[in-house]
Each structure stands twice: as structure tokens, then as C-alpha cells.
Protein backbone atom coordinates (compact mmCIF):
# COMPACT_ATOMS: atom_id res chain seq x y z
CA UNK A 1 -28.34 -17.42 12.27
CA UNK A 2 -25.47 -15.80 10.84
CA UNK A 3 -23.97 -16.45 7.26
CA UNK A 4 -21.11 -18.39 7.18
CA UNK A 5 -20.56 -16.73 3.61
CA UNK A 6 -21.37 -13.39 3.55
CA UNK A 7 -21.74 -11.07 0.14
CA UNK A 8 -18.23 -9.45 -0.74
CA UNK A 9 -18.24 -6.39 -1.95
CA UNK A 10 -16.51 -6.25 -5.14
CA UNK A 11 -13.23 -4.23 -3.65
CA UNK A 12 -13.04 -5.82 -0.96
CA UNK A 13 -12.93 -9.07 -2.85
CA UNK A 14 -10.92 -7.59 -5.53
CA UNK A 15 -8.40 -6.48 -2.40
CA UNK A 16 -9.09 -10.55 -0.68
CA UNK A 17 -7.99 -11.96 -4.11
CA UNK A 18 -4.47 -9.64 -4.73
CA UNK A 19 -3.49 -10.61 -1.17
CA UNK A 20 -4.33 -14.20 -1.87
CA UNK A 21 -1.98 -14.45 -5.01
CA UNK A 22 0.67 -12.45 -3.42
CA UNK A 23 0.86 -15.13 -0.58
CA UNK A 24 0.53 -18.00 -2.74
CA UNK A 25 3.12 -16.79 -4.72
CA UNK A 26 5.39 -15.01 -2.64
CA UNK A 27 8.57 -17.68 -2.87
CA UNK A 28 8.17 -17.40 -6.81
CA UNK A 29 11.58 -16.43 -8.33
CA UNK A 30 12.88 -13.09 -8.94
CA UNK A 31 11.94 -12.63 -12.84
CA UNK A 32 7.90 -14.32 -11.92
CA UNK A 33 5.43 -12.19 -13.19
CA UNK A 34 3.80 -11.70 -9.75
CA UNK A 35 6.72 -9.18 -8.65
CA UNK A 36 5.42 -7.21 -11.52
CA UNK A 37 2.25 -7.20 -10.36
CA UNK A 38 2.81 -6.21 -7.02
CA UNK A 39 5.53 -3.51 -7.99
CA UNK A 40 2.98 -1.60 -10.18
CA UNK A 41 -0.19 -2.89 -7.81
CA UNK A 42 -1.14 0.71 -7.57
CA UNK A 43 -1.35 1.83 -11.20
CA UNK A 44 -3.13 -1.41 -12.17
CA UNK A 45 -5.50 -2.05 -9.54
CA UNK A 46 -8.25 -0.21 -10.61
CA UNK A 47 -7.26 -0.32 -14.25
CA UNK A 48 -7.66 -4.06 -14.55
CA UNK A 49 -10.85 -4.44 -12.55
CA UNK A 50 -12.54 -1.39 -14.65
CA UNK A 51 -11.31 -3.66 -17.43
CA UNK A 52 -12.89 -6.91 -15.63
CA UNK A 53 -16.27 -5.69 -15.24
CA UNK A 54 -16.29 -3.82 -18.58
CA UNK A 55 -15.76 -7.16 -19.77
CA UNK A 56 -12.74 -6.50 -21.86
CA UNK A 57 -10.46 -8.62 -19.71
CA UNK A 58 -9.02 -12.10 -21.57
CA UNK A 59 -7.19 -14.46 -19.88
CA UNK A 60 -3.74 -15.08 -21.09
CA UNK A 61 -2.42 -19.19 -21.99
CA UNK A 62 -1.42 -20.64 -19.33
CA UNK A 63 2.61 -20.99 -18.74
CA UNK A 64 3.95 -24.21 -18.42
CA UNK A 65 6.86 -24.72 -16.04
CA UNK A 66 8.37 -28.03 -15.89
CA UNK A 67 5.34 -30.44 -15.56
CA UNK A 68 3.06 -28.04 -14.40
CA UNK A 69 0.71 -25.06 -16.20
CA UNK A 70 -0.12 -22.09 -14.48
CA UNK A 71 -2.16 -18.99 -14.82
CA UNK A 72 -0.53 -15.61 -15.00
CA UNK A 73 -0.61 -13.50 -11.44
CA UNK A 74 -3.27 -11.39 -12.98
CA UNK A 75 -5.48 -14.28 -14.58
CA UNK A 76 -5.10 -16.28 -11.13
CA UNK A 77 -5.78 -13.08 -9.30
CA UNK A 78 -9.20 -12.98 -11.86
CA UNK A 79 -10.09 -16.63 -11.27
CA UNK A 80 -9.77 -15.68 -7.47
CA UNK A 81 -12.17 -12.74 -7.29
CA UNK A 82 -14.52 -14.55 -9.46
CA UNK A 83 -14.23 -17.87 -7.16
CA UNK A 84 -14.97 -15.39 -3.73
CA UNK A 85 -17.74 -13.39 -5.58
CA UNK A 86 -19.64 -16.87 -6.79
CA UNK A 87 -18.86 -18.26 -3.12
CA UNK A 88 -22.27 -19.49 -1.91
């Protein structure tokens, strides 16, 4: 029997997460932090997970807009990885 959740490598979870937040957030407005992300994606890809499993990463508060809080693209794109790496 096959597992139905199979062991990520850390890239390739690190790559699953990005392309998660980018969807999720790809009808945020012009001046969201996510465009940020994904303009300088290349330079900070490997900087921030280097920084992630040095554990020097900390998350940043969470922004509140209107009635609702949310994470920062990078800290959701964190929580992400960490939710597909802890998958059972």
C-alpha cells in the first residue's frame, strides 16, 4: 500500500508552499506584500529558508485589515512549509 502522504523533501516543499501563497493571494491589491515577494522570489528564496532552518527566522505581527489579521506572505509562506513538512 502506497502512502497517501509521502515525505517532502524540504525544496520541494519549500517550492509547494511559495506556489501555495502566490495562489491564495494572487487577487491581493497592488501595494500587498506578496507582489514583493514574488518580484524578488529569486534573491530570497534560498536566503530565507537558509535563515528558516538556521533558526534565525521570526515571524512578523500579524496585519490587521478591516476585521481580519493576517500573516505576512513570507510568515504564511513559513506556516505553509512547516504545515506540509509535519503532514502525517
Amino acid at each position: 500500500m502506497t502512502n497517501p502522504y509521502p515525505v517532502l523533501h524540504l525544496e520541494h516543499a519549500w517550492q509547494l508552499a511559495y506556489e501555495w501563497v502566490c495562489q491564495r493571494r494572487c487577487h491581493y491589491p497592488a501595494n500587498a506584500d506578496i507582489w514583493h515577494l514574488r518580484f524578488h522570489w529569486p534573491a530570497l528564496s534560498r536566503r530565507l529558508l537558509a535563515s528558516v532552518l538556521a533558526g534565525n527566522y521570526r515571524m512578523s505581527p500579524m496585519q490587521v485589515v478591516g476585521k481580519h489579521a493576517i500573516w505576512s506572505a513570507q510568515d504564511a509562506l513559513v506556516l505553509k512549509w512547516v504545515a506540509l513538512l509535519c503532514a502525517p
